[in-house]
Each structure stands twice: as structure tokens, then as C-alpha cells.
PDB file of N, CA and C in Angstrom:
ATOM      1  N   UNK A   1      30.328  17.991  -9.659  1.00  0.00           N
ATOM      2  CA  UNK A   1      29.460  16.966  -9.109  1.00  0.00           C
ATOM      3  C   UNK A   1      29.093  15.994 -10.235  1.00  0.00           C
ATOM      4  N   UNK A   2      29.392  15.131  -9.845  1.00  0.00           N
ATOM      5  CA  UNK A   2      29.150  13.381 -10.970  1.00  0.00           C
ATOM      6  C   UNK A   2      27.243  13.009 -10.741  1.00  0.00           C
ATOM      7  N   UNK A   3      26.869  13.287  -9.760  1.00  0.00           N
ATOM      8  CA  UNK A   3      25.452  13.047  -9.555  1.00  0.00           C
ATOM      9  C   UNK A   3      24.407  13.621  -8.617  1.00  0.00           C
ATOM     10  N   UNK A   4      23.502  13.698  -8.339  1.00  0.00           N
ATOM     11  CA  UNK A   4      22.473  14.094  -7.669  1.00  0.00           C
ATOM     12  C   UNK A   4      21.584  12.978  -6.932  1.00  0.00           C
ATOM     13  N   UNK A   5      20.657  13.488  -6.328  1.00  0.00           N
ATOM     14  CA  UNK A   5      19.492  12.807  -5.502  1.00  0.00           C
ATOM     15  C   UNK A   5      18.330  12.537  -6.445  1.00  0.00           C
ATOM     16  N   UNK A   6      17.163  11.640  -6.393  1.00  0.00           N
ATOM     17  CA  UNK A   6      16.106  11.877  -7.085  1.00  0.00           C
ATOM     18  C   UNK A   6      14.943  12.782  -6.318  1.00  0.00           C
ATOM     19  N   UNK A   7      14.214  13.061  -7.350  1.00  0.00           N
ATOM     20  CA  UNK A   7      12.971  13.897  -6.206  1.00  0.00           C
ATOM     21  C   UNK A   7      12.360  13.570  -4.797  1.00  0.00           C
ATOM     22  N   UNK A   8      12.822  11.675  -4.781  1.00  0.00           N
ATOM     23  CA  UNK A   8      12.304  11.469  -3.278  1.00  0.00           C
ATOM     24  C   UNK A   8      13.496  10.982  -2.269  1.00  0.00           C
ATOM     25  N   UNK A   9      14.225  11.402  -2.909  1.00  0.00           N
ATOM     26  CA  UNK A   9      15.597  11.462  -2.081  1.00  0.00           C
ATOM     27  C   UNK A   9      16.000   9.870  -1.888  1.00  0.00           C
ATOM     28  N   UNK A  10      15.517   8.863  -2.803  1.00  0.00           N
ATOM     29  CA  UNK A  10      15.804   7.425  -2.278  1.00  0.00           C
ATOM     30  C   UNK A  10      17.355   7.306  -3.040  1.00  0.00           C
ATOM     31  N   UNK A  11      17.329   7.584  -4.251  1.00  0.00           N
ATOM     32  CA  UNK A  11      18.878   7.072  -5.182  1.00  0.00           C
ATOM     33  C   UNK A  11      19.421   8.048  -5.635  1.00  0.00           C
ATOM     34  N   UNK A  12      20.833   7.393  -5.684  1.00  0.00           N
ATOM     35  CA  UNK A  12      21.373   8.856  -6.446  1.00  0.00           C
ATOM     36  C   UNK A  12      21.768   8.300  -8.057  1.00  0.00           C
ATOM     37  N   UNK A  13      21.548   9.934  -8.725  1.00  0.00           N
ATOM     38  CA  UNK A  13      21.485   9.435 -10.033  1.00  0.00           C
ATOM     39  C   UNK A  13      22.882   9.902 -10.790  1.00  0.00           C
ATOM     40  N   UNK A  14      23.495   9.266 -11.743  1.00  0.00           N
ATOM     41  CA  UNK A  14      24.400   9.949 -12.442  1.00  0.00           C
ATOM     42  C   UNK A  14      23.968  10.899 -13.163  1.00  0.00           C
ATOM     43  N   UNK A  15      24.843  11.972 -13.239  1.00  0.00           N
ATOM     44  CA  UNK A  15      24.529  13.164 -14.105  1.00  0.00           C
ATOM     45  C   UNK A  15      25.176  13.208 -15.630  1.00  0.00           C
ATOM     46  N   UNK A  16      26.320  11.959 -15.765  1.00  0.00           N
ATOM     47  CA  UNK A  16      27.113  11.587 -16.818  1.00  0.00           C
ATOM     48  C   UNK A  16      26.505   9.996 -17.576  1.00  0.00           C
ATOM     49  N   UNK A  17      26.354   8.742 -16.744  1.00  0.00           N
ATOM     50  CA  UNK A  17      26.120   7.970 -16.985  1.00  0.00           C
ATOM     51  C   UNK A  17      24.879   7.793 -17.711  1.00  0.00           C
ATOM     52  N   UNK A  18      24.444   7.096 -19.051  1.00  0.00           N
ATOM     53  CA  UNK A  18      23.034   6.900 -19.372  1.00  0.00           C
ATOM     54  C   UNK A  18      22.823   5.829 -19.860  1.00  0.00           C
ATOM     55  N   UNK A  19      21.429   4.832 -19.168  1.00  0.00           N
ATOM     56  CA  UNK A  19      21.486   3.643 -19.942  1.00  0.00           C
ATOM     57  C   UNK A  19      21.331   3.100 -21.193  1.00  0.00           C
ATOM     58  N   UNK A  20      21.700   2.706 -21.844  1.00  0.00           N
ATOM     59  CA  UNK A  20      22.196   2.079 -23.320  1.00  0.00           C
ATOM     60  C   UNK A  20      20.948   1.209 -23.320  1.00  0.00           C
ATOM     61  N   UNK A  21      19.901   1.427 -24.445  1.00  0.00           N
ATOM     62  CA  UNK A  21      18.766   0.531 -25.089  1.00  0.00           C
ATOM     63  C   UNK A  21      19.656  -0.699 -25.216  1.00  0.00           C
ATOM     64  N   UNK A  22      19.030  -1.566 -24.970  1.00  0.00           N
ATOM     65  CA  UNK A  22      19.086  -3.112 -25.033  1.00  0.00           C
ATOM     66  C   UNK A  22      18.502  -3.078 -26.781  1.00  0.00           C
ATOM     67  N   UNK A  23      19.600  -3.711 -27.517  1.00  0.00           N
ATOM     68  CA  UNK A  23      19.803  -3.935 -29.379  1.00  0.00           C
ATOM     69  C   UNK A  23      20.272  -5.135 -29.709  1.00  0.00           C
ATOM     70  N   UNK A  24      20.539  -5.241 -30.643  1.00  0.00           N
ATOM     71  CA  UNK A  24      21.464  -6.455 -31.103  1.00  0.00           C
ATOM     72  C   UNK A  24      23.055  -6.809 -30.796  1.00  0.00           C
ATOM     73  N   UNK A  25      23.423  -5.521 -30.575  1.00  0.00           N
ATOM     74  CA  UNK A  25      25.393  -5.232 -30.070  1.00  0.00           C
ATOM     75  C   UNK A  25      25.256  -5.185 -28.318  1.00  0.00           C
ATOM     76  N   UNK A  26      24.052  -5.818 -27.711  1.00  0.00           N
ATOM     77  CA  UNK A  26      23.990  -5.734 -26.066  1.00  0.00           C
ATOM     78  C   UNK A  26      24.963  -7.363 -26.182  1.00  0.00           C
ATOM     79  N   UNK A  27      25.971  -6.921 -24.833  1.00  0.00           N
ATOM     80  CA  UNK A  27      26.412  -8.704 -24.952  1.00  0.00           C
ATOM     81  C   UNK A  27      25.601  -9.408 -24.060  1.00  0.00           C
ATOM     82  N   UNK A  28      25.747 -11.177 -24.101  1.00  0.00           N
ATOM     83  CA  UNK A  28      24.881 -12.106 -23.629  1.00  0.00           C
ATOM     84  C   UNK A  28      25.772 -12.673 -23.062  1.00  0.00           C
ATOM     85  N   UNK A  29      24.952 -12.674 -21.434  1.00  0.00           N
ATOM     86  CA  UNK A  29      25.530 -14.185 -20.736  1.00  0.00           C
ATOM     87  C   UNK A  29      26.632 -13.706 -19.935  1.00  0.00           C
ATOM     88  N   UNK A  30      26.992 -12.221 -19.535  1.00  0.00           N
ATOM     89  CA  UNK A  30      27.740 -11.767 -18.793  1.00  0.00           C
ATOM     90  C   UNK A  30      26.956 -10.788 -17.630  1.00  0.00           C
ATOM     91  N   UNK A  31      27.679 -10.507 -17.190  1.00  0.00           N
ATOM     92  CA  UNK A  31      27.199  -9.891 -15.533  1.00  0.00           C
ATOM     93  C   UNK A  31      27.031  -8.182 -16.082  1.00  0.00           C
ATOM     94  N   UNK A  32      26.353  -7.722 -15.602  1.00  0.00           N
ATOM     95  CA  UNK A  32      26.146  -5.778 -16.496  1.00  0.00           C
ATOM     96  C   UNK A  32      24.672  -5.548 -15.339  1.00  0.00           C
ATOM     97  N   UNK A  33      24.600  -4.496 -15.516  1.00  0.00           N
ATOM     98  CA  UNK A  33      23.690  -3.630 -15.246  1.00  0.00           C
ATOM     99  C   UNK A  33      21.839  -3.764 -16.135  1.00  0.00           C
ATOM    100  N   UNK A  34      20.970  -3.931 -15.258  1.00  0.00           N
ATOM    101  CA  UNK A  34      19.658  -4.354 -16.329  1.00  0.00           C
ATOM    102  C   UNK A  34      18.337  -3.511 -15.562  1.00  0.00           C
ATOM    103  N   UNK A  35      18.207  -3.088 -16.284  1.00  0.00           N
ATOM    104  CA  UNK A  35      16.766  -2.368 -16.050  1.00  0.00           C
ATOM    105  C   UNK A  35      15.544  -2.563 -16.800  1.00  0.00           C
ATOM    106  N   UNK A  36      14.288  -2.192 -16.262  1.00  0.00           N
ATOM    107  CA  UNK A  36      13.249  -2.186 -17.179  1.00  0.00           C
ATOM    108  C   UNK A  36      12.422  -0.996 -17.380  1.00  0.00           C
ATOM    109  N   UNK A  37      12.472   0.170 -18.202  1.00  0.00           N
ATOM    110  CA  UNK A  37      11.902   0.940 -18.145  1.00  0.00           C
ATOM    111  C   UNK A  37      10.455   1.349 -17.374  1.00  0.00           C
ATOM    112  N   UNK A  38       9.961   0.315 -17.932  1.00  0.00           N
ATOM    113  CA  UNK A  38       8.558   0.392 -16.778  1.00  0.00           C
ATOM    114  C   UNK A  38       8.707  -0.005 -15.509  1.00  0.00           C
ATOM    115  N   UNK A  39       9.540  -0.397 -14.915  1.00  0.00           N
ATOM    116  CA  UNK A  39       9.637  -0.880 -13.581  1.00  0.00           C
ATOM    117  C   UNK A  39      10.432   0.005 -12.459  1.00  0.00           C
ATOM    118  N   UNK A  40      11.805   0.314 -13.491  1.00  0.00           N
ATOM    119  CA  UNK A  40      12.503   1.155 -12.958  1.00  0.00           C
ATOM    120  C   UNK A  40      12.878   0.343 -11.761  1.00  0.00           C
ATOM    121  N   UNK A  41      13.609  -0.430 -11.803  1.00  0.00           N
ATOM    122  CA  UNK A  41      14.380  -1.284 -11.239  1.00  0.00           C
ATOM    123  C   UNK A  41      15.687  -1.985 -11.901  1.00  0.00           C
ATOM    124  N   UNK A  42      16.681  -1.350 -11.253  1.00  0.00           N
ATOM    125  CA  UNK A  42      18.228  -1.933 -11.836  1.00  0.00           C
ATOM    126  C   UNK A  42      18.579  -3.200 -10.862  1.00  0.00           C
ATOM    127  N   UNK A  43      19.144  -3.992 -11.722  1.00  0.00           N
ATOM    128  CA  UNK A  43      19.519  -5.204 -11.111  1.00  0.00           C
ATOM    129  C   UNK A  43      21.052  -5.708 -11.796  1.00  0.00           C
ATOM    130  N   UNK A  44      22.143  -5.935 -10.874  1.00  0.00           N
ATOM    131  CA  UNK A  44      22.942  -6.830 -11.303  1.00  0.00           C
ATOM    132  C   UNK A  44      22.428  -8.215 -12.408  1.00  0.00           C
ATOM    133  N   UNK A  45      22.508  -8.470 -13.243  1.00  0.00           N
ATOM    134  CA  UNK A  45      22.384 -10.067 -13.823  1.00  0.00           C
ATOM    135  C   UNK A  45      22.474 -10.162 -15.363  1.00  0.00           C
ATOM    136  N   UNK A  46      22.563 -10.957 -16.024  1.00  0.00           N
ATOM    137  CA  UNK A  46      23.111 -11.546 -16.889  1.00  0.00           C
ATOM    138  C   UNK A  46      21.976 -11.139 -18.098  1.00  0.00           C
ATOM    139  N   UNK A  47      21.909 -10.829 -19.395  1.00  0.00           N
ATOM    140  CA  UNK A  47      21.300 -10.597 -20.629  1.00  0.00           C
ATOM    141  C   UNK A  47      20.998 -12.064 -21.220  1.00  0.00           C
ATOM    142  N   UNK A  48      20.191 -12.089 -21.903  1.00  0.00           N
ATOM    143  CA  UNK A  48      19.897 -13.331 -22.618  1.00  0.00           C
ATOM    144  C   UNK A  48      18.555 -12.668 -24.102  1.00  0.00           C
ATOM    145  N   UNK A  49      18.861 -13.019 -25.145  1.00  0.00           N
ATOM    146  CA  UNK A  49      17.658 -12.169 -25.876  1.00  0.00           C
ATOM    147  C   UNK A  49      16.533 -13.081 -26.126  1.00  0.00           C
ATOM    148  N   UNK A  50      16.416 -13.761 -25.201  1.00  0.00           N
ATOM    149  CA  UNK A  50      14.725 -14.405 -25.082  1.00  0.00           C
ATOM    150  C   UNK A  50      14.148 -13.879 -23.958  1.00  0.00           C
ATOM    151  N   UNK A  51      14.650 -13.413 -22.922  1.00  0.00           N
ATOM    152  CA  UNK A  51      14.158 -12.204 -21.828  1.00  0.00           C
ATOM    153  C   UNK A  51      13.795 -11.183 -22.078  1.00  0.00           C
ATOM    154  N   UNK A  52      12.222 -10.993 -22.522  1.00  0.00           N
ATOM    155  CA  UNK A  52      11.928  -9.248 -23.206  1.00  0.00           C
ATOM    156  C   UNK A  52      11.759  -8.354 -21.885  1.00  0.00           C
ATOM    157  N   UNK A  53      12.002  -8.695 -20.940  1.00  0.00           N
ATOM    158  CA  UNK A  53      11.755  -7.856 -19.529  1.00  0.00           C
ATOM    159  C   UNK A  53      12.732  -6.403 -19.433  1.00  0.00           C
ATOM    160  N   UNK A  54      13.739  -6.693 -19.711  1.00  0.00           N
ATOM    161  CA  UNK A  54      14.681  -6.009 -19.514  1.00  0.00           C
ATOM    162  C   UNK A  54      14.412  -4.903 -20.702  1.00  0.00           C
ATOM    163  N   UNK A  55      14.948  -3.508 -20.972  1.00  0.00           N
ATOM    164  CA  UNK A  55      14.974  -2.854 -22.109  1.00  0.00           C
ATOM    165  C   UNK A  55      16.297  -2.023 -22.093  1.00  0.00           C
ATOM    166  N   UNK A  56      17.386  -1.505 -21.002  1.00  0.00           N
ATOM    167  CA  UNK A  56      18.136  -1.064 -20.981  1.00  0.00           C
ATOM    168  C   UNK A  56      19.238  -1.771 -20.317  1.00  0.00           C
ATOM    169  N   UNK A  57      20.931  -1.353 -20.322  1.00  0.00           N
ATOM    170  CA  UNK A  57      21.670  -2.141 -20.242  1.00  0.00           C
ATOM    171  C   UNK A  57      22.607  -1.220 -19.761  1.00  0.00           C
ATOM    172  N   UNK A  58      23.880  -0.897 -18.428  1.00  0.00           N
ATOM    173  CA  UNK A  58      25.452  -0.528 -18.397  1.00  0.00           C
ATOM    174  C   UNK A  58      25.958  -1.788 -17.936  1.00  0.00           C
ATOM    175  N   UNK A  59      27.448  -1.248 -18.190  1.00  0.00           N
ATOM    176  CA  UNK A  59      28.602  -1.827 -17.881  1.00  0.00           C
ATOM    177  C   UNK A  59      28.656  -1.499 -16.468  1.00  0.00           C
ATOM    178  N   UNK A  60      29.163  -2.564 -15.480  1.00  0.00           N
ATOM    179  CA  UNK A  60      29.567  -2.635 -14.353  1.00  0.00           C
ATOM    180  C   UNK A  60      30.156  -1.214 -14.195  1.00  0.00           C
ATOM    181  N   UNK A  61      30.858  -0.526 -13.544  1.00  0.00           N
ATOM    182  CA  UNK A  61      31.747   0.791 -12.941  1.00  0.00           C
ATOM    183  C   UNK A  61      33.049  -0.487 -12.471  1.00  0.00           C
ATOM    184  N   UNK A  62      34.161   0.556 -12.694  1.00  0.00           N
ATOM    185  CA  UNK A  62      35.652   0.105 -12.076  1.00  0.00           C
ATOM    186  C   UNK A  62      35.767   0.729 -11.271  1.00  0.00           C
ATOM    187  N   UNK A  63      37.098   0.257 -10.739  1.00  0.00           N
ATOM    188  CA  UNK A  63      37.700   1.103  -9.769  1.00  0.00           C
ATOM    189  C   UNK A  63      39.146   1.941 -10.457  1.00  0.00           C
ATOM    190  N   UNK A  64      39.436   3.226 -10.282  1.00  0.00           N
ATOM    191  CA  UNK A  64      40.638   4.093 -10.587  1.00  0.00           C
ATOM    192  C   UNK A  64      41.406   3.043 -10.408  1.00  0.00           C
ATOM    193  N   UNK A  65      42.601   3.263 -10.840  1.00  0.00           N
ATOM    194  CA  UNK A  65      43.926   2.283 -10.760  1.00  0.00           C
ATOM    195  C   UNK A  65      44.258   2.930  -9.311  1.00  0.00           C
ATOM    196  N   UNK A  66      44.220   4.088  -8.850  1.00  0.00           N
ATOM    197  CA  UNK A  66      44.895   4.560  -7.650  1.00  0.00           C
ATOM    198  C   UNK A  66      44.341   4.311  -6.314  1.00  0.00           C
ATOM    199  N   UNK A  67      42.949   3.377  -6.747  1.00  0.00           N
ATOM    200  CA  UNK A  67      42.427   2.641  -5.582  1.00  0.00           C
ATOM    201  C   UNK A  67      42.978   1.872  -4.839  1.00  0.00           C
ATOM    202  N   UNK A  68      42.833   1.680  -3.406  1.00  0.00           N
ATOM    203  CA  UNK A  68      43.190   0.483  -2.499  1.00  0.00           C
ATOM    204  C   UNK A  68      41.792  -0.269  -2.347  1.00  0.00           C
TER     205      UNK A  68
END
């Protein structure tokens, strides 16, 4: 199993995946994964380092090559 439920059963969480602190090596101005620790809200959108909102960061997910 790749993931689980949370305690209130709303999301499921990866059991492999973990978000990456937002640093100096986060890239800018591309599409990724953004959260804010205190909010706990992930959002599709773009990094910029004059935005202190954000504190964590993934990479989009692919698809297997053996996808249709």
C-alpha cells in the first residue's frame, strides 16, 4: 500500500511521498505542488521567493510510461 486515509477520512495521504521545505534550490515560476504548514492546504501554483505563505514544496506526479 502507497497510502492511507487521514484520521477524518477526508484525504488520502502518501506513505512514501514527503514535502520538501521550501530553501534556496526550490525552483521559481513553474507549476509544483505548495503548501503551508499552518494551513495545511495544498495547492497547484507557481513559487516565487517574495511569497512567504507557502513553506513546503513537490513535484507534480507522472504518469508510468505503460499508461493510456
Amino acid at each position: 500500500m502507497t497510502h492511507k486515509l487521514n484520521a477524518e477520512r477526508t484525504a488520502a495521504v502518501s506513505l512514501e511521498a514527503e514535502w520538501l521545505p521550501i530553501d534556496a534550490n526550490t525552483p521559481c515560476g513553474i507549476k509544483m505542488l505548495l503548501i503551508s504548514v499552518k494551513y495545511g492546504i495544498a495547492q497547484i501554483s507557481t513559487y516565487h521567493p517574495s511569497n512567504k505563505y507557502f513553506t513546503h514544496w513537490h513535484p507534480l506526479p507522472k504518469f508510468k510510461k505503460d499508461s493510456k
